[in-house]
Protein backbone atom coordinates (compact mmCIF):
# COMPACT_ATOMS: atom_id res chain seq x y z
CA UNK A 1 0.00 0.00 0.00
CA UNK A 2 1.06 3.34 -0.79
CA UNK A 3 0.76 6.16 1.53
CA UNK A 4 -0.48 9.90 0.84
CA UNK A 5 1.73 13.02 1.99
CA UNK A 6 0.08 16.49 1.74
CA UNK A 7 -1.64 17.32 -1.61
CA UNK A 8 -1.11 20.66 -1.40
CA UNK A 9 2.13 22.00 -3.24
CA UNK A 10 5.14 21.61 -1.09
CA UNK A 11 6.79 25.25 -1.83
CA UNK A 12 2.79 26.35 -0.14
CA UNK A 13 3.59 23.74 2.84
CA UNK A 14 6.68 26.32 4.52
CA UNK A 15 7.18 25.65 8.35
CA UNK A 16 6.90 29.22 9.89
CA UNK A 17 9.76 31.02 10.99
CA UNK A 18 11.28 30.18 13.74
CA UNK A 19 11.73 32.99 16.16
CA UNK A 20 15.18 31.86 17.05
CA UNK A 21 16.06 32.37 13.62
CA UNK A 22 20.22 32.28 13.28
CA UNK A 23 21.71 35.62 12.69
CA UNK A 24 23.24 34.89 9.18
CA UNK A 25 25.94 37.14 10.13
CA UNK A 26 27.18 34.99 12.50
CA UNK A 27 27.86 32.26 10.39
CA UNK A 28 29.63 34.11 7.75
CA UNK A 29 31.57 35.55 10.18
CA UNK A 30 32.98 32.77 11.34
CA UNK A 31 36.86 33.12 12.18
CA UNK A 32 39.19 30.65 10.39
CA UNK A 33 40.48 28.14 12.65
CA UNK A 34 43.99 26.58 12.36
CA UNK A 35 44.70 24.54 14.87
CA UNK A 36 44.55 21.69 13.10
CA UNK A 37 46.74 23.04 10.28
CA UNK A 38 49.67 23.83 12.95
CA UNK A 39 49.63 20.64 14.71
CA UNK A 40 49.89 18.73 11.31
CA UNK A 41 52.67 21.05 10.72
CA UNK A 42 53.97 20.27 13.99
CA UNK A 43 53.75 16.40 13.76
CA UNK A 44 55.71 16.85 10.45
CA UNK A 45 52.46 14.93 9.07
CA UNK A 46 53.76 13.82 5.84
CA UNK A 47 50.81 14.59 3.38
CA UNK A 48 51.44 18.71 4.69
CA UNK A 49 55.30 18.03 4.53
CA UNK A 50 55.14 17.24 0.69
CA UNK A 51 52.94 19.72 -0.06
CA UNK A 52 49.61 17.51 -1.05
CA UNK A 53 47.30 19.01 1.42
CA UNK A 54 48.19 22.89 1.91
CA UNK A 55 47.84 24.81 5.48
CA UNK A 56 47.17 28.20 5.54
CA UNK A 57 49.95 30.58 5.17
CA UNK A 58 48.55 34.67 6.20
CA UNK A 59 51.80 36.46 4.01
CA UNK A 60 49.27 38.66 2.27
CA UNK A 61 49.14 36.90 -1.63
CA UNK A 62 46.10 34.64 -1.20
CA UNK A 63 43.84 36.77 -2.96
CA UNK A 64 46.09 36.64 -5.89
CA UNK A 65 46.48 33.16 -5.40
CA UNK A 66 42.95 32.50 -5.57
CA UNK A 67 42.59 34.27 -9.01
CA UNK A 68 45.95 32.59 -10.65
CA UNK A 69 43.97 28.60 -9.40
CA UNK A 70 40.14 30.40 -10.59
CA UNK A 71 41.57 30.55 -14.40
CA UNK A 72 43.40 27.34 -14.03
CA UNK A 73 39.66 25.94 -13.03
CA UNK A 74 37.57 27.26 -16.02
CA UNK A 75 36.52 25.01 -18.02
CA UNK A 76 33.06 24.76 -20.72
CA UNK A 77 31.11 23.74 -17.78
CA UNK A 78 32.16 26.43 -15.42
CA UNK A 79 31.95 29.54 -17.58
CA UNK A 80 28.40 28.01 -18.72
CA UNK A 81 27.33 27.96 -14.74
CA UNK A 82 29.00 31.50 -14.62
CA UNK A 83 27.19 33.63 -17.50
CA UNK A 84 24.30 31.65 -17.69
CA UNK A 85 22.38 32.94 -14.17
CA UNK A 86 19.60 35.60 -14.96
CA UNK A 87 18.59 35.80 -11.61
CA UNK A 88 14.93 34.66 -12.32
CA UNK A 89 15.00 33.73 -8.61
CA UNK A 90 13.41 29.85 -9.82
CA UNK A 91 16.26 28.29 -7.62
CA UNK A 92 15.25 29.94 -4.72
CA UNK A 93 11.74 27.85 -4.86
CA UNK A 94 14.18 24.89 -5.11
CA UNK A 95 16.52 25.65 -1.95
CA UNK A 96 16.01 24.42 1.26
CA UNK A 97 18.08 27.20 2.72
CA UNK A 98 16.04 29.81 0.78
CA UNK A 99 12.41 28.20 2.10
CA UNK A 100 13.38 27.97 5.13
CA UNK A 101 14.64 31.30 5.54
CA UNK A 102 12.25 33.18 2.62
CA UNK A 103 13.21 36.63 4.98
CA UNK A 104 16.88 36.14 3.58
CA UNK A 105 18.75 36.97 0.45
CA UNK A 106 21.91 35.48 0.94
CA UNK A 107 20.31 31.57 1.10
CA UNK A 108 19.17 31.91 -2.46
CA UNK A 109 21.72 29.79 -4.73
CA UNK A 110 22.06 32.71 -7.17
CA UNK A 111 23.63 34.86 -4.42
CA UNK A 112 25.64 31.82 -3.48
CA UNK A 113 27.21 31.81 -6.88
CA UNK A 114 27.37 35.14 -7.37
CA UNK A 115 30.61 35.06 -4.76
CA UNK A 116 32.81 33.51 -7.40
CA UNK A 117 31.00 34.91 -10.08
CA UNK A 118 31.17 38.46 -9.37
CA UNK A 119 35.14 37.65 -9.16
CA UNK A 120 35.20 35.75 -12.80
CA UNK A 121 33.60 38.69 -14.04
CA UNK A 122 35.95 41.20 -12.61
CA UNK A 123 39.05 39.42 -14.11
CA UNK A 124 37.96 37.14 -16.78
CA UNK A 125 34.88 38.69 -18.66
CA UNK A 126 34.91 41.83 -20.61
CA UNK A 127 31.69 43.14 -18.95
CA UNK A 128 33.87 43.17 -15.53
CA UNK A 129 36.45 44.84 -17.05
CA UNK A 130 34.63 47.58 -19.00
CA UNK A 131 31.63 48.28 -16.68
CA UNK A 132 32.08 46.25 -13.41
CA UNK A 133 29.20 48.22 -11.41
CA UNK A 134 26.87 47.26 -13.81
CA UNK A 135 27.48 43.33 -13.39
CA UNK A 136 28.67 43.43 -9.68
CA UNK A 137 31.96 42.45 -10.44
CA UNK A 138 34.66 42.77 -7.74
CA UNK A 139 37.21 41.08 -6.04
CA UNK A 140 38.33 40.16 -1.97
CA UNK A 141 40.55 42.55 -0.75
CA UNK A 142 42.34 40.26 1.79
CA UNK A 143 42.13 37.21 4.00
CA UNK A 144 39.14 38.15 5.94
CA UNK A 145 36.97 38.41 2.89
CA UNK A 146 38.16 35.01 1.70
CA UNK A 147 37.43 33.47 4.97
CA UNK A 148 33.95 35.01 4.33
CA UNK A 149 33.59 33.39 1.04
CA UNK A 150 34.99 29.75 2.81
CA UNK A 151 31.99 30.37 5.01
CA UNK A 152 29.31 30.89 2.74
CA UNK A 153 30.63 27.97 0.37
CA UNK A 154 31.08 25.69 2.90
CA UNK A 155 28.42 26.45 5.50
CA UNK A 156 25.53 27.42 3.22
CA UNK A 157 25.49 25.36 1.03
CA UNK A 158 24.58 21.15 0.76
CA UNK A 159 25.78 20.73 -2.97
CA UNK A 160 22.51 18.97 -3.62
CA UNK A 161 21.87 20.48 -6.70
CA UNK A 162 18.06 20.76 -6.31
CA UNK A 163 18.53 24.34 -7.66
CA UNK A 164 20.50 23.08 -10.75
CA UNK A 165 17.34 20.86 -11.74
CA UNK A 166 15.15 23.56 -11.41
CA UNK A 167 17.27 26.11 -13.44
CA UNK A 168 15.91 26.96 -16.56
CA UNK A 169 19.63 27.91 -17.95
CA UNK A 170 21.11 25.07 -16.79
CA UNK A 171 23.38 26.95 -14.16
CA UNK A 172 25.19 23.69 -11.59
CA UNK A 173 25.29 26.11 -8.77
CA UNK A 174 26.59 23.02 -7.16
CA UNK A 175 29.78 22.94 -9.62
CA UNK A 176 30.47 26.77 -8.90
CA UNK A 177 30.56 25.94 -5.17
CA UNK A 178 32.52 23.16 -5.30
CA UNK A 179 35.08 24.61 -7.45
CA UNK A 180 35.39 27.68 -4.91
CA UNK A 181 35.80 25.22 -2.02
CA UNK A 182 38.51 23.21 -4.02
CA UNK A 183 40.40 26.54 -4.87
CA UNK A 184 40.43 27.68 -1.19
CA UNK A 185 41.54 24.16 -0.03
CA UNK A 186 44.40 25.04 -2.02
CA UNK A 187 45.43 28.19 0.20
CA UNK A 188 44.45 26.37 3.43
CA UNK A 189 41.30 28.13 4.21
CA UNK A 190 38.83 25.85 5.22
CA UNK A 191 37.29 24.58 8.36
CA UNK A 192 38.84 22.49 10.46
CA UNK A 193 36.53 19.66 9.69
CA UNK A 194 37.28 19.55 6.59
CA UNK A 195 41.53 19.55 6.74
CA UNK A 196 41.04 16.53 9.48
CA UNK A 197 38.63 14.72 7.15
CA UNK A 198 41.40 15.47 3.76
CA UNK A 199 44.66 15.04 6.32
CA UNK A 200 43.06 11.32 7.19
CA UNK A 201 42.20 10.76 3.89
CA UNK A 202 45.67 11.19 2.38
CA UNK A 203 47.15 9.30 5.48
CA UNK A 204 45.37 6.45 5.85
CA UNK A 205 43.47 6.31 2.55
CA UNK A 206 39.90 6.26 3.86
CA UNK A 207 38.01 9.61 5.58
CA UNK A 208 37.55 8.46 9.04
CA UNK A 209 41.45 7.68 9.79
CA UNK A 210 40.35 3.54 10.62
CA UNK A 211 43.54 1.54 10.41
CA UNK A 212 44.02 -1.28 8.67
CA UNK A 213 44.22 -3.51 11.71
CA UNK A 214 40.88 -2.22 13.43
CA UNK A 215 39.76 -2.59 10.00
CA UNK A 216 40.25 -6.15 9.18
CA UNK A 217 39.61 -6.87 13.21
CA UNK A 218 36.02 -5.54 12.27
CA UNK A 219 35.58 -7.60 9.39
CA UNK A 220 36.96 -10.92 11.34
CA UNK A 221 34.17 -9.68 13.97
CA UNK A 222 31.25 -9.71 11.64
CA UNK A 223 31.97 -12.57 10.03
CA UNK A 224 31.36 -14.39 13.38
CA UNK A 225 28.74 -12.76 14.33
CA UNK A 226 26.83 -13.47 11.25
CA UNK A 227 28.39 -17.26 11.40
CA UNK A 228 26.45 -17.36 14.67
CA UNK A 229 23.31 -16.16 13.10
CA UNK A 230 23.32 -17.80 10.06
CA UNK A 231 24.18 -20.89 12.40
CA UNK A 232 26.99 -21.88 9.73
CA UNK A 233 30.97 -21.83 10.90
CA UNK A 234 31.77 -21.98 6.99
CA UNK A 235 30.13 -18.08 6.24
CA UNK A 236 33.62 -15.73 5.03
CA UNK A 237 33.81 -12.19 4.67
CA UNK A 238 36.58 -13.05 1.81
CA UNK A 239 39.60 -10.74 1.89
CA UNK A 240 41.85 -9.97 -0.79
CA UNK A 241 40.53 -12.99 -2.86
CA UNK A 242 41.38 -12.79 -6.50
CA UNK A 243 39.01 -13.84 -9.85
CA UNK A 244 35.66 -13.17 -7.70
CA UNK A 245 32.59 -11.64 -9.24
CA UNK A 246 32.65 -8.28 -7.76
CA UNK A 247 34.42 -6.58 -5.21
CA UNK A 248 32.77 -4.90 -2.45
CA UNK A 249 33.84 -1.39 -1.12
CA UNK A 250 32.00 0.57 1.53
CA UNK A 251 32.01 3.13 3.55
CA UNK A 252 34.64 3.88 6.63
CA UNK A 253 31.06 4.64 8.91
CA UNK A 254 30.21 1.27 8.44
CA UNK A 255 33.73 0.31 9.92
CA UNK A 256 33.60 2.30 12.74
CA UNK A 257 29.76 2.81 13.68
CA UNK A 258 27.71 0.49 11.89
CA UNK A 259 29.39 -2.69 11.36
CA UNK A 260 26.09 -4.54 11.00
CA UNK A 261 25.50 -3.01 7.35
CA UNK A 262 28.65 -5.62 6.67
CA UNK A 263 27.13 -8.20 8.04
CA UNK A 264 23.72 -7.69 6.20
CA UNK A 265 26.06 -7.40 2.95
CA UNK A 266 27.49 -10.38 3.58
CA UNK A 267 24.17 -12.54 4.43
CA UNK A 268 22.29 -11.31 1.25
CA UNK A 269 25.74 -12.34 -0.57
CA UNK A 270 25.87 -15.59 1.17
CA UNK A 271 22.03 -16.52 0.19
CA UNK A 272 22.70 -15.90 -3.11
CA UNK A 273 25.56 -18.07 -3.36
CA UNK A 274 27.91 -15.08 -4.32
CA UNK A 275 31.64 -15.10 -5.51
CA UNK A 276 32.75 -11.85 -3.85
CA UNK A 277 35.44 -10.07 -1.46
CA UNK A 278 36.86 -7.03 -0.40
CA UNK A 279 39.87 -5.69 -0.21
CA UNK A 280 42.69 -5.05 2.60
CA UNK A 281 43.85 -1.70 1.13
CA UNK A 282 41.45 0.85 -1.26
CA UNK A 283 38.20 -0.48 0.87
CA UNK A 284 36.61 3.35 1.00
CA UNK A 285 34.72 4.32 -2.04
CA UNK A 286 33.24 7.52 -0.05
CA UNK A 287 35.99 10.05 -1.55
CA UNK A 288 35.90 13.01 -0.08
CA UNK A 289 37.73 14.85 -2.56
CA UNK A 290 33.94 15.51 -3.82
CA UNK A 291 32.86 17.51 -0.78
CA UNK A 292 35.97 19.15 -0.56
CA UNK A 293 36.36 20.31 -4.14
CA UNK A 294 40.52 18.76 -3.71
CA UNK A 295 40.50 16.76 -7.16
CA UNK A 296 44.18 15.59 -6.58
CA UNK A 297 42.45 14.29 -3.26
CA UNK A 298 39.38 12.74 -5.02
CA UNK A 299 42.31 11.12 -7.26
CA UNK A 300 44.16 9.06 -4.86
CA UNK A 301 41.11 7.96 -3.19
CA UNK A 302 39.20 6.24 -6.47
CA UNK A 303 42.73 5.18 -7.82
CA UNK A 304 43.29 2.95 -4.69
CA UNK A 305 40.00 1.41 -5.10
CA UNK A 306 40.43 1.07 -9.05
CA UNK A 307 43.99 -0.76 -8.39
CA UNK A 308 42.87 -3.00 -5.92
CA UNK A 309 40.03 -3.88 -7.87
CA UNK A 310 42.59 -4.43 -10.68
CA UNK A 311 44.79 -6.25 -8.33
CA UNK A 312 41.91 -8.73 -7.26
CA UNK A 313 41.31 -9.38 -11.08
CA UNK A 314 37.77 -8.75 -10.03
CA UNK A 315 34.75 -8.81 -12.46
CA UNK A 316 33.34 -5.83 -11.07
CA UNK A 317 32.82 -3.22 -8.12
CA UNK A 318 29.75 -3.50 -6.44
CA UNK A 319 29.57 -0.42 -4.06
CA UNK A 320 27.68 -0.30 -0.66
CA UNK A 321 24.83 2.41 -0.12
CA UNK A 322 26.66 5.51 0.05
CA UNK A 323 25.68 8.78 -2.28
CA UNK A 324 28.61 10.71 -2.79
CA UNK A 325 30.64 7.31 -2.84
CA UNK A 326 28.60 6.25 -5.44
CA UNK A 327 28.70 9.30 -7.40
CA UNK A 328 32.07 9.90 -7.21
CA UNK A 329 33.12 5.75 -7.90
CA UNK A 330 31.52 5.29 -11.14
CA UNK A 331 32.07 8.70 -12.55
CA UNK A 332 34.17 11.42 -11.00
CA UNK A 333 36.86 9.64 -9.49
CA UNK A 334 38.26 7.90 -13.06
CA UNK A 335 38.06 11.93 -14.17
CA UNK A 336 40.11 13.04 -11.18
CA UNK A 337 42.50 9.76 -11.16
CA UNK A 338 42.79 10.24 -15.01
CA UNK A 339 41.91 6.70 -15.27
CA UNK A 340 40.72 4.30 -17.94
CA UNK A 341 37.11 3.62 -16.91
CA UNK A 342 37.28 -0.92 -18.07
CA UNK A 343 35.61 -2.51 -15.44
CA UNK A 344 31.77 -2.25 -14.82
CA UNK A 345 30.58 -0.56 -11.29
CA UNK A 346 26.99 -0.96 -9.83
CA UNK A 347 26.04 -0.02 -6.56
CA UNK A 348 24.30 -2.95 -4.36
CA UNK A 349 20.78 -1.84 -4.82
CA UNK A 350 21.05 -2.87 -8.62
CA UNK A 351 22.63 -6.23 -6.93
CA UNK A 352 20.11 -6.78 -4.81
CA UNK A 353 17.57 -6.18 -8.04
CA UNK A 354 19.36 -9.18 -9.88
CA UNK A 355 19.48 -11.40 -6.76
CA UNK A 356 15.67 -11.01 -6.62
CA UNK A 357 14.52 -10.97 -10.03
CA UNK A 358 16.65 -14.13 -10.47
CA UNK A 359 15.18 -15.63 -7.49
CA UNK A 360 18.71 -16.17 -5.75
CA UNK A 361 17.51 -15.14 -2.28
CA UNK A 362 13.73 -15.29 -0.82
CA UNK A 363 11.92 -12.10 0.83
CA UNK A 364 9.20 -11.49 3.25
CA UNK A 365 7.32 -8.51 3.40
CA UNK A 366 5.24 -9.40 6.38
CA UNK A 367 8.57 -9.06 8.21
CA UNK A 368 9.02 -5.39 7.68
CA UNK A 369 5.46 -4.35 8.95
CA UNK A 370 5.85 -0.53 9.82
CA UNK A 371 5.00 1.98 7.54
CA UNK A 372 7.86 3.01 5.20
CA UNK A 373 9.26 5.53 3.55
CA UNK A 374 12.45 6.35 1.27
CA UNK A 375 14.63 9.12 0.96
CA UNK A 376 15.98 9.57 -2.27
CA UNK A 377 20.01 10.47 -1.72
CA UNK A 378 21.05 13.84 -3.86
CA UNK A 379 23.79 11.80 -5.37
CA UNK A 380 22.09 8.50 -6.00
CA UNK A 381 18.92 10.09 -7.13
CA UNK A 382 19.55 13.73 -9.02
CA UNK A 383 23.18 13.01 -9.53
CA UNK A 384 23.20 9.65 -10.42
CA UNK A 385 19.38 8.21 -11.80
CA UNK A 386 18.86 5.73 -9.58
CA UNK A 387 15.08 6.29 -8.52
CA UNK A 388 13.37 3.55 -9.39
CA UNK A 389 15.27 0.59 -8.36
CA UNK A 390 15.16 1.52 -4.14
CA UNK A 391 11.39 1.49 -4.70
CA UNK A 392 11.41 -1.42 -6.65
CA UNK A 393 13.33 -3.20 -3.72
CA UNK A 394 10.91 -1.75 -1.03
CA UNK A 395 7.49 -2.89 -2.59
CA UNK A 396 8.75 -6.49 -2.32
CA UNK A 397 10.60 -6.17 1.28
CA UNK A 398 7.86 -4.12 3.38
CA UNK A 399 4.53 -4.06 3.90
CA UNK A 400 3.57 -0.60 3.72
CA UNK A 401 5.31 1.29 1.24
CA UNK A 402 4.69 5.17 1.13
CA UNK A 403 6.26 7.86 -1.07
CA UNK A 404 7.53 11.13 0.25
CA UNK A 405 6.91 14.67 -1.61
CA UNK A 406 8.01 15.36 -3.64
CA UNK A 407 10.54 12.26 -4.60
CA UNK A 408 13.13 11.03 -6.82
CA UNK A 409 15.01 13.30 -8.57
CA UNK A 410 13.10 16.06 -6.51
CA UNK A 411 13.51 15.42 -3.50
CA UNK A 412 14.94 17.74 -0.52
CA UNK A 413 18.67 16.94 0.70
CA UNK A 414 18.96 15.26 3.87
CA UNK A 415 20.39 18.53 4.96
CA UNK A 416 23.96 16.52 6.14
CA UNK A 417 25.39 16.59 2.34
CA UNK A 418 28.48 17.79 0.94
CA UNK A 419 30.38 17.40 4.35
CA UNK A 420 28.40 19.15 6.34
CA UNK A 421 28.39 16.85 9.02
CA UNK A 422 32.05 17.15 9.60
CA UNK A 423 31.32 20.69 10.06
CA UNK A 424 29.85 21.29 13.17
CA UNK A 425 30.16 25.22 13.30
CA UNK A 426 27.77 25.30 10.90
CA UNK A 427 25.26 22.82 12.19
CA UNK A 428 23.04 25.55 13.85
CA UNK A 429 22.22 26.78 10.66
CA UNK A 430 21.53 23.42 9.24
CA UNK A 431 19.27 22.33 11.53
CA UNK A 432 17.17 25.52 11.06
CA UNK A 433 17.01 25.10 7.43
CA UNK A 434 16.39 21.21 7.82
CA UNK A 435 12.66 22.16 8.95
CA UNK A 436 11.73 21.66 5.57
CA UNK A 437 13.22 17.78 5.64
CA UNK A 438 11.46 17.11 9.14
CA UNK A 439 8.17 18.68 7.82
CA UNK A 440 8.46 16.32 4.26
CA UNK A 441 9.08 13.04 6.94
CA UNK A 442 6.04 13.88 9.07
CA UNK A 443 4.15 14.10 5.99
CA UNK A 444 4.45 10.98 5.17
CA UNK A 445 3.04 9.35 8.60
CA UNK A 446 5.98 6.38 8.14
CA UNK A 447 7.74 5.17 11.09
CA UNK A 448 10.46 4.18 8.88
CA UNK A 449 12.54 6.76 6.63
CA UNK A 450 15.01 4.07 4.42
CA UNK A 451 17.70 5.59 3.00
CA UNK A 452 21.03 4.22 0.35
CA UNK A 453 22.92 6.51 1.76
CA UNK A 454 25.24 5.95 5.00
CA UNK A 455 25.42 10.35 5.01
CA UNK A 456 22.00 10.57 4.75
CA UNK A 457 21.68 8.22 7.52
CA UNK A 458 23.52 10.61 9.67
CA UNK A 459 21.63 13.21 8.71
CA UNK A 460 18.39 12.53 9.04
CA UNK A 461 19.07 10.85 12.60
CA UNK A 462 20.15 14.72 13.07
CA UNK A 463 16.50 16.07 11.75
CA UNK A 464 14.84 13.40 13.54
CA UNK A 465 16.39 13.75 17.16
CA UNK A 466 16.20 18.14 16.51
CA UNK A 467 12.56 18.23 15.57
CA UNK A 468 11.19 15.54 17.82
CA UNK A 469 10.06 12.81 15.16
CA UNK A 470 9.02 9.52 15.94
CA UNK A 471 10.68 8.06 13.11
CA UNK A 472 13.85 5.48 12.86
CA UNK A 473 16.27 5.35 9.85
CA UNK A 474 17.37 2.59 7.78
CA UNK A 475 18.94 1.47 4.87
CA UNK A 476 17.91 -0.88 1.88
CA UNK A 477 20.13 -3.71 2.70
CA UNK A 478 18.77 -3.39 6.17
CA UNK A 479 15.52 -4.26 5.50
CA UNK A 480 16.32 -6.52 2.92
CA UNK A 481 18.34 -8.47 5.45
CA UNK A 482 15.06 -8.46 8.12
CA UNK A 483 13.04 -9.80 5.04
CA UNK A 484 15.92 -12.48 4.03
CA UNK A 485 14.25 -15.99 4.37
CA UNK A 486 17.49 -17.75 5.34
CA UNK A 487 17.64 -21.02 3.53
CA UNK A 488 18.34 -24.39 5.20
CA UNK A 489 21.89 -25.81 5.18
CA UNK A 490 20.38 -28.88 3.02
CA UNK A 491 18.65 -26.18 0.83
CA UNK A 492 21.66 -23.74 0.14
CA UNK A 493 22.76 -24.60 -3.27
């Protein structure tokens, strides 16, 4: 059965204001901090040492810095997104931000993009050059107004590109951002969140800093666990095993606070009499270079899972529920890594679509009873087309089924995107703007909000716990796992 949000337009639906609204002045005035930066320069930590992930250095030439890396940056795409914006105002009816906060200019995306714009046009377009007060071209005049632009950037904006789809000249507000973020990584203005998140990346390969050892100790964990409840001392979680039918990469969360999703993985795999494994080294297909706009970043992370993949002379790469990851996997990282794209990628949902359709593992509904809904992930949905398959999944693992609006392609971010979540200065602000996500869930009268994203995961539990909601989160392979009819040992081909 499919449930029935609102009927009413959702742009008509607006939560009031709150009267605790933030002071955006606050947020954009956020100082930069760098004490991160000089204890990695302290430590003599060895990605900062050679120069791959910069620090901030105040001697007065960053604004002339950040003009030299904007014209290395244009590109087709970028000077489309910069000239194309008429200011029709259409994205604000697409923003979160800008509903939430309809009293307030600066949350509309074209204002947003007007901060690198308005320097493009002062130093790369005629029209700046010739009659600058006529298109609002300028430039910073020091430090403290790019720290100003690293705020709005990074703490305004959740890359979701909701406004993009709704642009009627095409302008990727999204792609302006990021590229502003990636330029000001390269001078070391950022928050801190951010340079921890980039500095583990580069030292340890995945975002969240696991090592290798609490890594595989995880893996040799689960796989007992789920020998236990499978009741079968022969279930593997395979490592490094070559010639298999896909490898499996996933998401350093799962390593360090949801371990279970691997165990899930590996039942469904298990049931369906899988050939699979996972890797020791180039496990973490959640690149971060995506969020942070670093491409040589978002390089090294997809090249260590393409070589591993190559390594394992695997068939495939099947990547676990994760938006940017798989976003940034099947597309963006062989762009940033400059490699060949030869071996097919699919993220688990489409797995789990074969494994069903074939009839390689069993499902019952009646075991998911609650009412259901699904949040479509701005990566996996707008970014990357995969709508229909999550639903197609749910229908035939739950009960009750219900859509939120609007959906799909649509649909509102789950306010945690583009690395918001590791910033927590600005997570006042987000959770004020994320009124319009809790209002959307309540909507929908589920007591489940499923999710194939482990972000979105986080940040919905952060909408749900702010606003009250008696609603839990979960992902796909979740409930397909609760719905797994487990097949006897005398049955399992």
């Amino acid at each position: 059965m499919e449930g029935r949000a609102s009927s009413r337009p959702f742009n008509e639906r607006r939560a009031p204001l709150n009267e605790k609204s933030i002071n955006i002045s606050d947020v954009i005035n956020l100082p930069l901090d760098t004490k991160e930066q000089k204890k990695a320069v302290d430590d003599k930590t060895p990605c900062v040492v050679d120069g791959r992930l910069k620090v901030y250095n105040p001697d007065g030439k960053n604004v002339k810095r950040l003009v030299e890396l904007l014209k290395n940056k244009l590109s087709r795409q970028v000077v489309g997104s910069m000239v194309g914006c008429v200011h029709c105002g259409m994205c604000s009816d697409a923003c979160h931000y800008a509903l939430a906060r309809p009293h307030d200019p600066t949350m509309t995306p074209a204002y947003k993009a007007d901060q690198i714009r308005r320097i493009f046009k002062r130093h790369f377009d005629w029209t700046g050059r010739i009659v600058p007060w006529w298109v609002h071209a300028g430039t910073p005049k020091d430090d403290e107004d790019l720290n100003r632009l690293k705020n709005i950037v990074f703490g305004t904006c959740s890359g979701c590109r909701r406004c993009t789809l709704n642009c009627p000249m095409g302008v990727d507000t999204a792609v302006l951002v990021r590229l502003t973020r990636g330029i000001l990584t390269e001078l070391g203005i950022v928050p801190e969140g951010v340079f921890v998140v980039s500095k583990d990346s580069w030292e340890t390969g995945n975002q969240m800093g696991v090592t290798k050892e609490d890594y595989l100790e995880t893996l040799q964990w689960m796989e007992e666990e789920t020998q236990a409840e499978l009741d079968d001392p022969t279930f593997k979680i395979p490592i490094d095993k070559e010639d298999c039918d896909f490898m499996y990469t996933i998401n350093p969360r799962e390593v360090k606070y949801d371990p279970r999703s691997i165990g899930n993985a590996g039942k469904i795999f298990y049931c369906a009499g899988e050939s699979w494994t996972m890797p020791s080294w180039g496990w973490d297909q959640t690149n971060f270079g995506l969020f942070s706009g670093d491409d040589k970043l978002g390089g090294y992370i997809a090249k260590n899972l393409y070589e591993a993949a190559k390594r394992l002379r695997a068939k495939r790469i099947v990547i676990s529920e994760c938006g940017h990851g798989y976003r940034s996997t099947r597309w963006e990282g062989y762009n940033w890594a400059k490699y060949k794209q030869d071996l097919p990628s699919e993220s688990v949902v489409v797995t789990m679509v074969r494994y069903i359709n074939q009839e390689r593992i069993k499902v019952d509904p009646s075991r998911n009873p609650l009412p259901v809904t699904y949040h479509d992930s701005c990566n996996i949905a707008r970014s990357g087309d995969l709508t229909e398959e999550p639903r197609w999944i749910l229908k035939r693992v739950c009960a009750d089924f219900r859509e939120m609006h609007p959906n799909r392609s649509d649909n509102f971010c789950c306010t945690g995107g583009s690395g918001l979540l590791s910033m927590v200065e600005y997570k006042p602000l987000r959770m004020e703007v994320a009124r319009i996500k809790a209002e959307q869930l309540t909507a929908t009268g589920a007591k489940i909000v499923c999710t194939s994203c482990h972000n979105c995961v986080d940040g919905l539990t952060d909408v749900i716990k702010h606003y009250k909601l008696d609603i839990k989160v979960a992902q796909i392979l979740d409930l397909v796992a609760d719905a797994l009819i487990i097949p006897k040992k005398n049955e399992k081909k």
